[in-house]
C-alpha atoms as a PDB file:
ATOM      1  CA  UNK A   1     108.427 112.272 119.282  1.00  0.00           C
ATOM      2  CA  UNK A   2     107.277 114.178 122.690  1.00  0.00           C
ATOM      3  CA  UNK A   3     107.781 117.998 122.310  1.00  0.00           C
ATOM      4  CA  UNK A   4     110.174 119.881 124.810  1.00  0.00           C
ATOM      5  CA  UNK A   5     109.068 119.963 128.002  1.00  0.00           C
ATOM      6  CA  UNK A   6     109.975 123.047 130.983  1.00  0.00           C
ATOM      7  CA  UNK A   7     110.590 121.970 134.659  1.00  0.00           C
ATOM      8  CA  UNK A   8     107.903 123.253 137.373  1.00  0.00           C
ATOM      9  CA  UNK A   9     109.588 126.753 137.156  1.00  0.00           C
ATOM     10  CA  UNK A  10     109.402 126.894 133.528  1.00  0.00           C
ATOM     11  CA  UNK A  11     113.151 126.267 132.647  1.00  0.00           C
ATOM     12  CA  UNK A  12     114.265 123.958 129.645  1.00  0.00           C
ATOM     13  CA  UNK A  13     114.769 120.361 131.125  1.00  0.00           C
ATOM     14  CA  UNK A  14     118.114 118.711 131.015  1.00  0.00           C
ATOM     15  CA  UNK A  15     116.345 116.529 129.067  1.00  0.00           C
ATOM     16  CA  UNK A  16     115.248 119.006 126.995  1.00  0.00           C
ATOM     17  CA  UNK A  17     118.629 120.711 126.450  1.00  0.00           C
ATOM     18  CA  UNK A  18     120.038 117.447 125.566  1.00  0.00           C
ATOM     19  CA  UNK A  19     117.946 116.851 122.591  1.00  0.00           C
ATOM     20  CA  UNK A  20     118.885 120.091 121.016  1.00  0.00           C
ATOM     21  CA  UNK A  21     122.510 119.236 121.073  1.00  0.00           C
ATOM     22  CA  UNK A  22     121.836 115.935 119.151  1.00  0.00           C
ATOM     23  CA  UNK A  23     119.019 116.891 116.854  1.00  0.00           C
ATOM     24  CA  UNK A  24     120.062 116.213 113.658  1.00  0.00           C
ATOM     25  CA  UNK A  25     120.610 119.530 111.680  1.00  0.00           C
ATOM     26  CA  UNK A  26     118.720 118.084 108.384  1.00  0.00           C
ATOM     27  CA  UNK A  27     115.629 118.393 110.611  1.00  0.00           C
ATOM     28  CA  UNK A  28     116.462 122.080 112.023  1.00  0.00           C
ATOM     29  CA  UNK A  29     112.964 123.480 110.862  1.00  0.00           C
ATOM     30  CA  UNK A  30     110.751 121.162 113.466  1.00  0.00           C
ATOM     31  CA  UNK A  31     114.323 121.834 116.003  1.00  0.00           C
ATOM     32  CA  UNK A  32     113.371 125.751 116.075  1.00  0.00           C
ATOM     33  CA  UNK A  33     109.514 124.783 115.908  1.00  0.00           C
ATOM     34  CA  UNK A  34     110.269 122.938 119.333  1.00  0.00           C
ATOM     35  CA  UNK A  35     112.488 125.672 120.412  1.00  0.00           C
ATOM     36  CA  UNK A  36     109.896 128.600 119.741  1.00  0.00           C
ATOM     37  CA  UNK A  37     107.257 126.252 121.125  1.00  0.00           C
ATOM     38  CA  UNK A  38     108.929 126.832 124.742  1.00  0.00           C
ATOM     39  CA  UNK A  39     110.777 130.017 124.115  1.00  0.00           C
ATOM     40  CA  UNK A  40     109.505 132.752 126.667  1.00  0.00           C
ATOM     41  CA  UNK A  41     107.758 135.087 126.659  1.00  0.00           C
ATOM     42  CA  UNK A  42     106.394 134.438 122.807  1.00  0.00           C
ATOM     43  CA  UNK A  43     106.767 137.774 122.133  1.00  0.00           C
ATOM     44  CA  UNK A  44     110.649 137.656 121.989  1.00  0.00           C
ATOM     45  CA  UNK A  45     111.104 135.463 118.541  1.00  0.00           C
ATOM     46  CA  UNK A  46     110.324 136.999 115.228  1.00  0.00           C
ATOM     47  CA  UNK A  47     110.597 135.634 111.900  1.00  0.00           C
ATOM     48  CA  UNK A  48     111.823 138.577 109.315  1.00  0.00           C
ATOM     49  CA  UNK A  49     110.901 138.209 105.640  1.00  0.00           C
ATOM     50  CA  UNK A  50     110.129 134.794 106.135  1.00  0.00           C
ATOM     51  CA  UNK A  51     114.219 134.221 105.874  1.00  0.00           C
ATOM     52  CA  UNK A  52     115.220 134.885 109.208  1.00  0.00           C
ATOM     53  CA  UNK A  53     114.319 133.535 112.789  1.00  0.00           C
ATOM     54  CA  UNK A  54     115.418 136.119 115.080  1.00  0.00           C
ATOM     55  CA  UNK A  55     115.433 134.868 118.864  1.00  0.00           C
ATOM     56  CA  UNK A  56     115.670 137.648 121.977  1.00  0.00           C
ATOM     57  CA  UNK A  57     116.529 135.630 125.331  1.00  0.00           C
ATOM     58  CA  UNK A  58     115.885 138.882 127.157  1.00  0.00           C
ATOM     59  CA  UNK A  59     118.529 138.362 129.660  1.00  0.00           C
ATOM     60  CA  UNK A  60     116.327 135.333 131.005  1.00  0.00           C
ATOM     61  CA  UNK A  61     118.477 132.074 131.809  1.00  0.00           C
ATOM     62  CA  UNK A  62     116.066 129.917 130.549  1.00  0.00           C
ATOM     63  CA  UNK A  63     116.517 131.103 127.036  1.00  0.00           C
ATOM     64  CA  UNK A  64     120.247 131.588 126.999  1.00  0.00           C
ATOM     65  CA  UNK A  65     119.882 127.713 128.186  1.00  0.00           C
ATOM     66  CA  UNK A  66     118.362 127.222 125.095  1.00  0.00           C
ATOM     67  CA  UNK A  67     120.679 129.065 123.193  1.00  0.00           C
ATOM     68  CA  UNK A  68     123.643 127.806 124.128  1.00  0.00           C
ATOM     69  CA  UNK A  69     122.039 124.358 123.088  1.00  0.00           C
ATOM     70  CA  UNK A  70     121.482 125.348 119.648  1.00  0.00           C
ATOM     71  CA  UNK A  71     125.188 126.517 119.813  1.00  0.00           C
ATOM     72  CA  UNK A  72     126.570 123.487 121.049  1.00  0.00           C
ATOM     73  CA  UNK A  73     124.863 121.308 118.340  1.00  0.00           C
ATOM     74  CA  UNK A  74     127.817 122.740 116.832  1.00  0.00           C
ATOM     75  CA  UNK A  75     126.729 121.239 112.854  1.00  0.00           C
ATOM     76  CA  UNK A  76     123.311 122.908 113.345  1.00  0.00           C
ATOM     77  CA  UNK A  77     125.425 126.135 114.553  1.00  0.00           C
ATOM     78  CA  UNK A  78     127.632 126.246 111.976  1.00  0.00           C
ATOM     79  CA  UNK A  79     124.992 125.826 108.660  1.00  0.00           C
ATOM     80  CA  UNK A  80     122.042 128.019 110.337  1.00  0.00           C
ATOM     81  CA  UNK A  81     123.635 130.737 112.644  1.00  0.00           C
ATOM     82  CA  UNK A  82     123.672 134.003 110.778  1.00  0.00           C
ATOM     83  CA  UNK A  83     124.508 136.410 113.006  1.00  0.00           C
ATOM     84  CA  UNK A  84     124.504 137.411 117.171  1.00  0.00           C
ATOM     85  CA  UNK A  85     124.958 140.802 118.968  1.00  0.00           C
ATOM     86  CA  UNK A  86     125.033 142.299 122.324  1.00  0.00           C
ATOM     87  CA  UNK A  87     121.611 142.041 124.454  1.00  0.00           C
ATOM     88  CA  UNK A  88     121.104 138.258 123.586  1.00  0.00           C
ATOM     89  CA  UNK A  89     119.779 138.780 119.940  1.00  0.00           C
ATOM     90  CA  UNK A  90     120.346 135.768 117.634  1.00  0.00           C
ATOM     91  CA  UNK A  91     119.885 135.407 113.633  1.00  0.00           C
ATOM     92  CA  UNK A  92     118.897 132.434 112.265  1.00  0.00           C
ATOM     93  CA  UNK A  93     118.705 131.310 108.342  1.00  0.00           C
ATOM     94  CA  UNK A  94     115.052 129.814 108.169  1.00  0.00           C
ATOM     95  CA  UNK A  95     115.642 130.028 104.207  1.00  0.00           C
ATOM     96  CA  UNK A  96     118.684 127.845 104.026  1.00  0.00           C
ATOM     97  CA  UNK A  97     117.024 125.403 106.642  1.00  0.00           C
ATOM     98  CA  UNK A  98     114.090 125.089 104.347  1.00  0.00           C
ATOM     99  CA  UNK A  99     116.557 124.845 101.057  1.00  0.00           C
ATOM    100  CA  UNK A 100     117.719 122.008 103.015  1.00  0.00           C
ATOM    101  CA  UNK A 101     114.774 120.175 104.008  1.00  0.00           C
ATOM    102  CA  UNK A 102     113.539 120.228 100.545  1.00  0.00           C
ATOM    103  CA  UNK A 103     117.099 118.640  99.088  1.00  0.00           C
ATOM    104  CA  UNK A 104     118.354 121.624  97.512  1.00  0.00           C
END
């Protein structure tokens, strides 16, 4: 499967943001590989404890695109989202994803 691709200004395709919604949550470790693969700037994802993906969209659209993906892949949403405050700063549960992927 083709990675994520950006459009010539570096936003998320429609394409792109499409796939997120569908991706089937049983595969959400390579879904927030792909995500971080395109998130911008690199710098603004961190992974805490090796339990927790933590993305910052710094106010830029392209990432609250993204976001708002992974929030409308509403089973994905709903198993992995941990927490979300003011500024754009999102928690992530990379421990239950892989639990998951694993069959536990």
């Amino acid at each position: 499967m083709k990675g994520f691709t950006l459009d010539a200004d570096g936003y998320p395709t429609d394409e792109t943001l499409e796939r997120i919604e569908q991706w089937p949550p049983d595969d959400a470790i390579r879904l927030c590989e792909n995500v971080v693969s395109i998130w911008w700037p690199d710098a603004s994802y961190t992974t805490w404890g090796k339990r927790w993906l933590q993305l910052h969209t710094n106010g830029w659209s392209g990432n609250e695109d993204l976001i708002c993906s992974l929030q409308n892949n509403s089973v994905f949403w709903l198993m992995y989202w941990e927490s979300s405050r003011r500024g754009g700063h999102h928690t992530l549960d990379l421990e239950k994803m892989k639990r998951l992927a694993k069959g536990e």
